[in-house]
C-alpha atoms as a PDB file:
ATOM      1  CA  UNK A   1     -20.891 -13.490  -8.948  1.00  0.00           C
ATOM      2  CA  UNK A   2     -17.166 -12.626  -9.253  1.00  0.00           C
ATOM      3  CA  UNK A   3     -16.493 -10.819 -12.884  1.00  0.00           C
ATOM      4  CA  UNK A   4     -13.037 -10.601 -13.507  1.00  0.00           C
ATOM      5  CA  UNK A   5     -12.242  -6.447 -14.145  1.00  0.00           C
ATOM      6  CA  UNK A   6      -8.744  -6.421 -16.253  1.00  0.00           C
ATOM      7  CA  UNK A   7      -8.809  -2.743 -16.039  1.00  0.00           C
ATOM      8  CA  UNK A   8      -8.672  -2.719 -12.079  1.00  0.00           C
ATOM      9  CA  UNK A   9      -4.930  -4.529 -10.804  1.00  0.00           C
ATOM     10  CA  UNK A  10      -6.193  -4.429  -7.394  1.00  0.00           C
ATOM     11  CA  UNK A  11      -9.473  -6.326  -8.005  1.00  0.00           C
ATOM     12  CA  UNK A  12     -10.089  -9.024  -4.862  1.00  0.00           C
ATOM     13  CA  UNK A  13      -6.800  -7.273  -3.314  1.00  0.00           C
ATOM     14  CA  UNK A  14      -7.428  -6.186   0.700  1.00  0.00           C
ATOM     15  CA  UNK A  15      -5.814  -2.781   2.152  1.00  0.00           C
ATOM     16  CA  UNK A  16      -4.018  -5.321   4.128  1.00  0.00           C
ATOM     17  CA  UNK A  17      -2.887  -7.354   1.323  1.00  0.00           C
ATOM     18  CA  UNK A  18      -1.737  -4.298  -0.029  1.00  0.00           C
ATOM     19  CA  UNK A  19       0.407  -2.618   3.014  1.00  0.00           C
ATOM     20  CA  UNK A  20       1.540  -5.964   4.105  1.00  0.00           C
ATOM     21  CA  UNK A  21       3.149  -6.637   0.776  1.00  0.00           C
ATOM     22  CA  UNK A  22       4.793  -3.095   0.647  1.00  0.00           C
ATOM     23  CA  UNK A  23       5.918  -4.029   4.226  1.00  0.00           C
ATOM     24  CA  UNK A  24       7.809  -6.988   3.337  1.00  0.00           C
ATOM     25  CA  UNK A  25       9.396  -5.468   0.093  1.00  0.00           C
ATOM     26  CA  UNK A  26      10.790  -2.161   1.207  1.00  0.00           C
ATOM     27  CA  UNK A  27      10.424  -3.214   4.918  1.00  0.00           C
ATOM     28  CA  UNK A  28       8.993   0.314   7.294  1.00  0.00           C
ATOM     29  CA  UNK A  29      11.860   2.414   7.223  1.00  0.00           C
ATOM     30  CA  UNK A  30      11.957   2.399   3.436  1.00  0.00           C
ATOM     31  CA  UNK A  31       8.095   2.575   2.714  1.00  0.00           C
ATOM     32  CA  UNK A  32       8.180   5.661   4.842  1.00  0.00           C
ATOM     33  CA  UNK A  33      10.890   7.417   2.759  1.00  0.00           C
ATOM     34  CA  UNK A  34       8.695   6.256   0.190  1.00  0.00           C
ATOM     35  CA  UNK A  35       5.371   7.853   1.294  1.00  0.00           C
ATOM     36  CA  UNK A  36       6.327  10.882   3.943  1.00  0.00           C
ATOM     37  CA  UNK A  37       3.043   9.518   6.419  1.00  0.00           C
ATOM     38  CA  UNK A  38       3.421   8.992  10.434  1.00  0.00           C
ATOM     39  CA  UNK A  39       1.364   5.595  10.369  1.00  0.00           C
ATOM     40  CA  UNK A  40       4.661   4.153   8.610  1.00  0.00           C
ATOM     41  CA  UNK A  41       7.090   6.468  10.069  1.00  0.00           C
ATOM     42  CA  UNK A  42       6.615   6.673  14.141  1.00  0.00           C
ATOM     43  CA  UNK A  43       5.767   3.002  15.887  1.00  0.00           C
ATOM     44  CA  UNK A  44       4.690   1.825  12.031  1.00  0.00           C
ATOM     45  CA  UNK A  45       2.093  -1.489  12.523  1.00  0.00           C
ATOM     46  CA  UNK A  46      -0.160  -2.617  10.152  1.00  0.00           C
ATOM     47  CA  UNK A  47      -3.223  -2.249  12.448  1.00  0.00           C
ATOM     48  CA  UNK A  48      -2.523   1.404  12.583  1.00  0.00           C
ATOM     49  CA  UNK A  49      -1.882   2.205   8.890  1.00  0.00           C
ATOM     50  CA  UNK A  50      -5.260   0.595   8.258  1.00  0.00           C
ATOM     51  CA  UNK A  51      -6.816   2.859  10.143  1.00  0.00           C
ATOM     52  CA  UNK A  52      -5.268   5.718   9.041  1.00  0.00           C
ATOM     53  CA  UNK A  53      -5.349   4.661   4.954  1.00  0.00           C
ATOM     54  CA  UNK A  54      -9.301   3.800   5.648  1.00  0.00           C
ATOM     55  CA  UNK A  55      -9.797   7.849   6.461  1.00  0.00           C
ATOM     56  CA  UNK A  56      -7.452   9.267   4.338  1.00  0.00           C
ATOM     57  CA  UNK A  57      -8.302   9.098   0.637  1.00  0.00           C
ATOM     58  CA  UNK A  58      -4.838  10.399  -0.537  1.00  0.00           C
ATOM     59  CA  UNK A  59      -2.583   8.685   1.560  1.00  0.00           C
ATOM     60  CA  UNK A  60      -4.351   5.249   0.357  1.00  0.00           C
ATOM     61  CA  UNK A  61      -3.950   6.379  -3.653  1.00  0.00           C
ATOM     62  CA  UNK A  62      -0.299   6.599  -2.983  1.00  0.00           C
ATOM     63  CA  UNK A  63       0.095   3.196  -1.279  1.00  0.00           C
ATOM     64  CA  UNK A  64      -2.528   1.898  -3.518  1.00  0.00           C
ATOM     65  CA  UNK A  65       0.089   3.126  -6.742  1.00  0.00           C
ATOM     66  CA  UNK A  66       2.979   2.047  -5.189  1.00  0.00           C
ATOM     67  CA  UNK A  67       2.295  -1.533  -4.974  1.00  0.00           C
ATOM     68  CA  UNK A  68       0.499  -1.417  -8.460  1.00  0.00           C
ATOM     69  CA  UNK A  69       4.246  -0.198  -9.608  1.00  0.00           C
ATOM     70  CA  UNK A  70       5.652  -2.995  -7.647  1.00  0.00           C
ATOM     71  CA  UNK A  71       3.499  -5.251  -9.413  1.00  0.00           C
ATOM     72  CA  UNK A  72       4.028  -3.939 -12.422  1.00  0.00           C
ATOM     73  CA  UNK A  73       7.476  -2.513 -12.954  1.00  0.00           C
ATOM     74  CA  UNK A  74       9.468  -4.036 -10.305  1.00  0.00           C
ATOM     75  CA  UNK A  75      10.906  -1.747  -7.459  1.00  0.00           C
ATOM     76  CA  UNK A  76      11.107   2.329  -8.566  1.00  0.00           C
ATOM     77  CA  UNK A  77      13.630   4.186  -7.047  1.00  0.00           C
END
């Protein structure tokens, strides 16, 4: 059973979902400024953020609130 949650914006969202989305709006180079982490930084892929945001609690919060702001507010500068 799928219950919708209005209190959770990234209900039935992947990890991938989520960086590949920030990818294609701020593009790498931008999405590192963004959020100071090697995985999108030095040789950025998706395969290797994923592995990196699955270990590292913080690092996924921030990606995790930047696209909810993207979602939400529009781009933040």
């Amino acid at each position: 059973m799928n219950h919708p949650q209005p209190n959770n914006p990234l209900h039935g969202t992947t990890l991938e979902q989520v960086v590949t989305r920030l990818v294609e709006h701020y593009g790498w180079s931008e999405l590192g400024d963004r959020i100071d982490i090697r995985c999108f930084t030095q040789d950025p892929s998706i395969k290797s953020s994923l592995k990196f945001l699955r270990r590292t609690p913080w690092a996924r919060k921030k990606v995790e609130d930047l696209y909810i702001a993207v979602l939400t507010d529009g781009p933040r500068s």
